[in-house]
PDB file of N, CA and C in Angstrom:
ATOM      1  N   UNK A   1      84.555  74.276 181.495  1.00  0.00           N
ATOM      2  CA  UNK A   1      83.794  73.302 180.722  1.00  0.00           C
ATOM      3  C   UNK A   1      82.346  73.773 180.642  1.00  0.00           C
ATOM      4  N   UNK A   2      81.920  73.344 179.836  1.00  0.00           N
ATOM      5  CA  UNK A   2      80.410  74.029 179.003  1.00  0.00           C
ATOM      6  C   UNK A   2      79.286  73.539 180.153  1.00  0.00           C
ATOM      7  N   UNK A   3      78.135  73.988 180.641  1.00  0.00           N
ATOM      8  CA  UNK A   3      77.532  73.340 181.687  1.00  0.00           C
ATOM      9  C   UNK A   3      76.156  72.848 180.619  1.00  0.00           C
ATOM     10  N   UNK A   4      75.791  73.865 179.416  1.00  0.00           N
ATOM     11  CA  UNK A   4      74.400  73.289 178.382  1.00  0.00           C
ATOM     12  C   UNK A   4      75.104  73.225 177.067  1.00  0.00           C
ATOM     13  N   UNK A   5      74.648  72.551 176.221  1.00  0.00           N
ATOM     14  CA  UNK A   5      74.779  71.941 175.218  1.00  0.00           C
ATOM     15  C   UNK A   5      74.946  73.443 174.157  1.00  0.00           C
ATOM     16  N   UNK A   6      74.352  74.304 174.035  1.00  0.00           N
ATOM     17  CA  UNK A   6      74.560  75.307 173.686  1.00  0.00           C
ATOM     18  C   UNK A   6      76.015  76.032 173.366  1.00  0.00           C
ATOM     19  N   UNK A   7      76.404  76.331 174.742  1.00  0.00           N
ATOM     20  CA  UNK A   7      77.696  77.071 175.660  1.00  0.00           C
ATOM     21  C   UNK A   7      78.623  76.154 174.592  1.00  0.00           C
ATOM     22  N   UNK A   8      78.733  74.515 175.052  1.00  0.00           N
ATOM     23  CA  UNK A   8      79.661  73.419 174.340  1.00  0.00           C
ATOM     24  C   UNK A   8      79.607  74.413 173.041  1.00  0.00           C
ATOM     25  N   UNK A   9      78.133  73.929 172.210  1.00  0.00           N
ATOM     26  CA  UNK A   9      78.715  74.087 170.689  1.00  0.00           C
ATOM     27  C   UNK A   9      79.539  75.526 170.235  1.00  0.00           C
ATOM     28  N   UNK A  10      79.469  76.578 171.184  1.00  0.00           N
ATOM     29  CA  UNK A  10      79.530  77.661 170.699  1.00  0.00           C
ATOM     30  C   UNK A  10      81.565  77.602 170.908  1.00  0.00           C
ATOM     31  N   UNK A  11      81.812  76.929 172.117  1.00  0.00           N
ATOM     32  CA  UNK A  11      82.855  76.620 172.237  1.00  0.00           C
ATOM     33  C   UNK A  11      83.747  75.901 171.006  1.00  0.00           C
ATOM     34  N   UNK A  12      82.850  74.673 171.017  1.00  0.00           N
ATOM     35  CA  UNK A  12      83.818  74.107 169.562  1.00  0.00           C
ATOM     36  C   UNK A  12      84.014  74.927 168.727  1.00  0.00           C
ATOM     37  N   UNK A  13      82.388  75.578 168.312  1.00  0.00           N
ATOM     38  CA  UNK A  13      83.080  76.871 167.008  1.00  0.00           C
ATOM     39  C   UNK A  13      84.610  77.151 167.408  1.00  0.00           C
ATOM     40  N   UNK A  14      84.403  78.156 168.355  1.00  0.00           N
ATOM     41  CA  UNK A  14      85.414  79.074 168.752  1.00  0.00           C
ATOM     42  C   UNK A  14      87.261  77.968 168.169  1.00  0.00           C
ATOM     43  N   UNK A  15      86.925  76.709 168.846  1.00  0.00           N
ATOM     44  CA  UNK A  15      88.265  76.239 168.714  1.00  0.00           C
ATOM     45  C   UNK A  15      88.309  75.678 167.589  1.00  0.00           C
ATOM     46  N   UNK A  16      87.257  75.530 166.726  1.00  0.00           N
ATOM     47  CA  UNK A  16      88.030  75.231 165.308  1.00  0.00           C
ATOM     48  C   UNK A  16      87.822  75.956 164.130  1.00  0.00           C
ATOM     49  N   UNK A  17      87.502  77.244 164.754  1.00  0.00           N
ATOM     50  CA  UNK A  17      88.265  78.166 163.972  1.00  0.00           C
ATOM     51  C   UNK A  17      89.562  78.858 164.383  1.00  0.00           C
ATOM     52  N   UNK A  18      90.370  77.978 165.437  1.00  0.00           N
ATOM     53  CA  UNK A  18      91.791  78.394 165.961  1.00  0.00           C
ATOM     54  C   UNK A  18      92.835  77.050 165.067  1.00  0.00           C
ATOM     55  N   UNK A  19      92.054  76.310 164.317  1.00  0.00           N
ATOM     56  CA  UNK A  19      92.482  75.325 163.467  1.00  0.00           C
ATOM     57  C   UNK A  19      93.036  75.343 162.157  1.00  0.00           C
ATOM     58  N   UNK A  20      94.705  74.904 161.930  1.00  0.00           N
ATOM     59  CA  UNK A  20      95.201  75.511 160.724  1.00  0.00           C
ATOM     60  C   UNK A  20      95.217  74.524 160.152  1.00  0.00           C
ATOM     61  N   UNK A  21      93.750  74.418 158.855  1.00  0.00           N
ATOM     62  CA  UNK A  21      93.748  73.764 158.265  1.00  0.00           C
ATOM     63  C   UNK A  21      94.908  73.875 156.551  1.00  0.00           C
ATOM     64  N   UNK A  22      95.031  72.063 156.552  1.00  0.00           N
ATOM     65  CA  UNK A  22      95.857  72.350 155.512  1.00  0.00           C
ATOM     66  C   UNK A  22      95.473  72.902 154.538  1.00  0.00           C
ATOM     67  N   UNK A  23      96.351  73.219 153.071  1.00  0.00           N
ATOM     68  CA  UNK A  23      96.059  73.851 151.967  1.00  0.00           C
ATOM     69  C   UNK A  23      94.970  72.488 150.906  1.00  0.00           C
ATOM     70  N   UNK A  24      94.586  72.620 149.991  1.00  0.00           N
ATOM     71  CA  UNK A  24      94.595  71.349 149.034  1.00  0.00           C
ATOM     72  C   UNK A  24      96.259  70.671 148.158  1.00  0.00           C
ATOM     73  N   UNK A  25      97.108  71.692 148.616  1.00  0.00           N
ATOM     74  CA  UNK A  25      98.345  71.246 147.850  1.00  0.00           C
ATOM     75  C   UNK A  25      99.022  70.194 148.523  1.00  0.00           C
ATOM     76  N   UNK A  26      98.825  70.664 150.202  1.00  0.00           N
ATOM     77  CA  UNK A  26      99.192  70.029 151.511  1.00  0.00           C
ATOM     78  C   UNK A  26      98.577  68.606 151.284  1.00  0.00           C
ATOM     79  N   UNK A  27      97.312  68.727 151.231  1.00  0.00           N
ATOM     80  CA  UNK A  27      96.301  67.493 150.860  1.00  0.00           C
ATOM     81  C   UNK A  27      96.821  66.472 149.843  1.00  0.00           C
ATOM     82  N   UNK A  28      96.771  66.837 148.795  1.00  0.00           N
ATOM     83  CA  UNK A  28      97.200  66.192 147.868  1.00  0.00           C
ATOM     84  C   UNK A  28      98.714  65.678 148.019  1.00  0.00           C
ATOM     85  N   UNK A  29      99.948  66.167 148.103  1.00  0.00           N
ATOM     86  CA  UNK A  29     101.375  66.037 148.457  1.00  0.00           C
ATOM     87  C   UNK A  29     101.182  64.518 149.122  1.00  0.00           C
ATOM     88  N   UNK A  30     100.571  64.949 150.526  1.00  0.00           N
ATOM     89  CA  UNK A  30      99.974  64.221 151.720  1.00  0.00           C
ATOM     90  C   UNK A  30      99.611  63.000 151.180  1.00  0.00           C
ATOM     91  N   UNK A  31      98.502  63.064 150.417  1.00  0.00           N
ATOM     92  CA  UNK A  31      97.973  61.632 150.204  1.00  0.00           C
ATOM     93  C   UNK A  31      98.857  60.739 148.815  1.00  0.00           C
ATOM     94  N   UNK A  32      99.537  61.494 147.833  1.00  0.00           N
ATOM     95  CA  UNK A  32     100.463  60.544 147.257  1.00  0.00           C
ATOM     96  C   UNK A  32     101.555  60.498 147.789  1.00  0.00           C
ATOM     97  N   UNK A  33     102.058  60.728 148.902  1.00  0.00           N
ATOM     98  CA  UNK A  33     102.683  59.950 149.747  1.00  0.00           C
ATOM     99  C   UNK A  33     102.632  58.985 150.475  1.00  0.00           C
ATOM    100  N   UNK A  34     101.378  59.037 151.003  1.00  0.00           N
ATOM    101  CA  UNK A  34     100.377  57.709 151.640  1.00  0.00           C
ATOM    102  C   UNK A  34     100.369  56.193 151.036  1.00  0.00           C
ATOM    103  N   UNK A  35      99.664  56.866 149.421  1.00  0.00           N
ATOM    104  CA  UNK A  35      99.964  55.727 148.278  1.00  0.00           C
ATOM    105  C   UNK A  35     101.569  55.508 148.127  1.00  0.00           C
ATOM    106  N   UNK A  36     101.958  55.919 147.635  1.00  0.00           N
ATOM    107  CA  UNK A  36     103.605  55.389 147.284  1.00  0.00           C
ATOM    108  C   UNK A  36     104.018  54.661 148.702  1.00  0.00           C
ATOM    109  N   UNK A  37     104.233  54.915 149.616  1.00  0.00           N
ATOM    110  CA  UNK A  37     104.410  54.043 150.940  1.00  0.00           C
ATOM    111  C   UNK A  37     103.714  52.786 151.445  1.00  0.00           C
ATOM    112  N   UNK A  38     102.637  52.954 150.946  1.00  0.00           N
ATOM    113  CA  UNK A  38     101.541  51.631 151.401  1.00  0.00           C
ATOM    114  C   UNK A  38     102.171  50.727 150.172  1.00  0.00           C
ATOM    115  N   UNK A  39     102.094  51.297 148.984  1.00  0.00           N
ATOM    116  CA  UNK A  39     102.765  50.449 147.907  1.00  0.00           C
ATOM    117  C   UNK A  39     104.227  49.711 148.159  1.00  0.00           C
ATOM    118  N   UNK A  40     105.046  50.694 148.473  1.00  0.00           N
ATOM    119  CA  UNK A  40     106.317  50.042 148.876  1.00  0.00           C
ATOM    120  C   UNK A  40     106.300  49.263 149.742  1.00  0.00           C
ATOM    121  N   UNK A  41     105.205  49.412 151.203  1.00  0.00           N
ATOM    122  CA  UNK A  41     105.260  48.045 152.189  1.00  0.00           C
ATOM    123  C   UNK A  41     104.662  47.387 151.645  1.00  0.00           C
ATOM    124  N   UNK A  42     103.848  46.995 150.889  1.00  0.00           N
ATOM    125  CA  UNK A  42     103.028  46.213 150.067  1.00  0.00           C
ATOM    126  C   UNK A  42     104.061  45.207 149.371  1.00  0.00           C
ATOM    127  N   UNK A  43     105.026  46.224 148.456  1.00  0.00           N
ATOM    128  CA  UNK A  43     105.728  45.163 147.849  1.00  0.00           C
ATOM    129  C   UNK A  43     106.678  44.471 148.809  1.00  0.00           C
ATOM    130  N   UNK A  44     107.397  45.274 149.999  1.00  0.00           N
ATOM    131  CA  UNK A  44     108.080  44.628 150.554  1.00  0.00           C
ATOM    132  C   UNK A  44     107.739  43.419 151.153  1.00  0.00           C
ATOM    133  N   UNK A  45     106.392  43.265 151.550  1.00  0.00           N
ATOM    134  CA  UNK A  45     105.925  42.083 152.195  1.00  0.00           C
ATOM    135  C   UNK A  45     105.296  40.865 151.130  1.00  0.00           C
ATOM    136  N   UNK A  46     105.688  40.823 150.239  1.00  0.00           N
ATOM    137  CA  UNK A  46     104.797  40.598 149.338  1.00  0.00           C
ATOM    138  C   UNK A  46     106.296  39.641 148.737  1.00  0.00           C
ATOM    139  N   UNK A  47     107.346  40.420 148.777  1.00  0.00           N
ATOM    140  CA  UNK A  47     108.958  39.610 148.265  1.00  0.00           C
ATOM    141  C   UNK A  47     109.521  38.841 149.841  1.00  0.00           C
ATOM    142  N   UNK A  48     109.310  39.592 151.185  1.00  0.00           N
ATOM    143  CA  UNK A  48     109.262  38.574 152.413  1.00  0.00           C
ATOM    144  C   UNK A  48     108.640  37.243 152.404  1.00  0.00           C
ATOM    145  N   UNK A  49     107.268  37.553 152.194  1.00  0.00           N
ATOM    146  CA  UNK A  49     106.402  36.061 151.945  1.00  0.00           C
ATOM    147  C   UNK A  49     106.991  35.410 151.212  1.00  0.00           C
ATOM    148  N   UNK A  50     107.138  35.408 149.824  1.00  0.00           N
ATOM    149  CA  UNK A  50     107.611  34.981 148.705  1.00  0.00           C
ATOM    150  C   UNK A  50     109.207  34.233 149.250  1.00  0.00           C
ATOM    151  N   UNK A  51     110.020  35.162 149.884  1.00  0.00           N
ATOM    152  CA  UNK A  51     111.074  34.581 150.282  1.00  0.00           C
ATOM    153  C   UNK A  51     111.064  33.461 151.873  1.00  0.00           C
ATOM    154  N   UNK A  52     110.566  33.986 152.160  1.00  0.00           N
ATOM    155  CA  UNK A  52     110.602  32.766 153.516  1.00  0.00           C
ATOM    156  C   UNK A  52     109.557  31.418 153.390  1.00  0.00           C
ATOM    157  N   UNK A  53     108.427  32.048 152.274  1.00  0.00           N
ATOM    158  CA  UNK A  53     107.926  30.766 151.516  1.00  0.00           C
ATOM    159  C   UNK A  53     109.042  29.490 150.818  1.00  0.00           C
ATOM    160  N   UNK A  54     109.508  30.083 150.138  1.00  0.00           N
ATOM    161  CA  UNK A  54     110.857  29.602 149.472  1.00  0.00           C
ATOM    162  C   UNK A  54     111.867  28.536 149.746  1.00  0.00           C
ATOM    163  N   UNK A  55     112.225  29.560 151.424  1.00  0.00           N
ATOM    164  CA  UNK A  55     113.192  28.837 152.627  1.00  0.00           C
ATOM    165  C   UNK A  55     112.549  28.132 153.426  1.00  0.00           C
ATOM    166  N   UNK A  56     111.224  27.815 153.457  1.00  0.00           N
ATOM    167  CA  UNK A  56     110.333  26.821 154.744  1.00  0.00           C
ATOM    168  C   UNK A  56     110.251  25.844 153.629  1.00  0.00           C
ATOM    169  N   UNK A  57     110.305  25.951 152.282  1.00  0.00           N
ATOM    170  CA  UNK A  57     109.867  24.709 150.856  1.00  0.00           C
ATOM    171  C   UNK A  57     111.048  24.229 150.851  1.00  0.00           C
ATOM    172  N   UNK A  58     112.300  25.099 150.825  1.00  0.00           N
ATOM    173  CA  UNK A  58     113.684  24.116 150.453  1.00  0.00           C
ATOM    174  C   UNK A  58     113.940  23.538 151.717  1.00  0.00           C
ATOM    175  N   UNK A  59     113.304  23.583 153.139  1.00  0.00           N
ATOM    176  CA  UNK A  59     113.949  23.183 154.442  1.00  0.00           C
ATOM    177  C   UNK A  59     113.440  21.821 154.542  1.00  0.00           C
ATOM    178  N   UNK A  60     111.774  21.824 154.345  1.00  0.00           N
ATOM    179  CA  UNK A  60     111.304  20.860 154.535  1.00  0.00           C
ATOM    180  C   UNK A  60     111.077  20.308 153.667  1.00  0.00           C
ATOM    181  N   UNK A  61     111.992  20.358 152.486  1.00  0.00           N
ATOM    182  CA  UNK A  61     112.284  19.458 151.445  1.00  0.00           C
ATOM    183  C   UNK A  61     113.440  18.648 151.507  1.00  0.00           C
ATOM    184  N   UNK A  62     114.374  19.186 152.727  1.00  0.00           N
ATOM    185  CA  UNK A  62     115.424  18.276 152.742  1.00  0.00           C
ATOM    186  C   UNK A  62     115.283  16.291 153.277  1.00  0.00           C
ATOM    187  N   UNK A  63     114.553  16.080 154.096  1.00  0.00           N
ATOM    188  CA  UNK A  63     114.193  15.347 154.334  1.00  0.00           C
ATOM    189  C   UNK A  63     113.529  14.236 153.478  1.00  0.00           C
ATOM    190  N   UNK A  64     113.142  14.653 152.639  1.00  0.00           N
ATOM    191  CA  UNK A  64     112.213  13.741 151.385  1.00  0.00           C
ATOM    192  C   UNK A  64     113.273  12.678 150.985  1.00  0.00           C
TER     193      UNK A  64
END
């Protein structure tokens, strides 16, 4: 471990240039996958609400 602030930074260099950064194709792939998934839980929770909204309205409608 680095004992001056120096030693440290020269260290980080060293280890992130041992870092395999992704491509931009990687990047991109990556992040419209992100979107399409957040979208799909999005909708899924979105037809849950909608449905158990539904079933708590027809339950406690029986009673009326």
């Amino acid at each position: 471990m680095a004992k001056n602030p120096f030693h440290f930074i020269q260290e980080v260099r060293t280890e992130t240039s041992k870092v395999t950064w992704p491509t931009w194709k990687e990047v991109w792939i990556t992040t419209i996958m992100v979107l399409i998934m957040v979208t799909l839980a999005s909708l899924f929770f979105l037809l849950a609400d909608q449905v158990l909204g539904w079933l708590i309205s027809a339950v406690l409608s029986i009673g009326r």
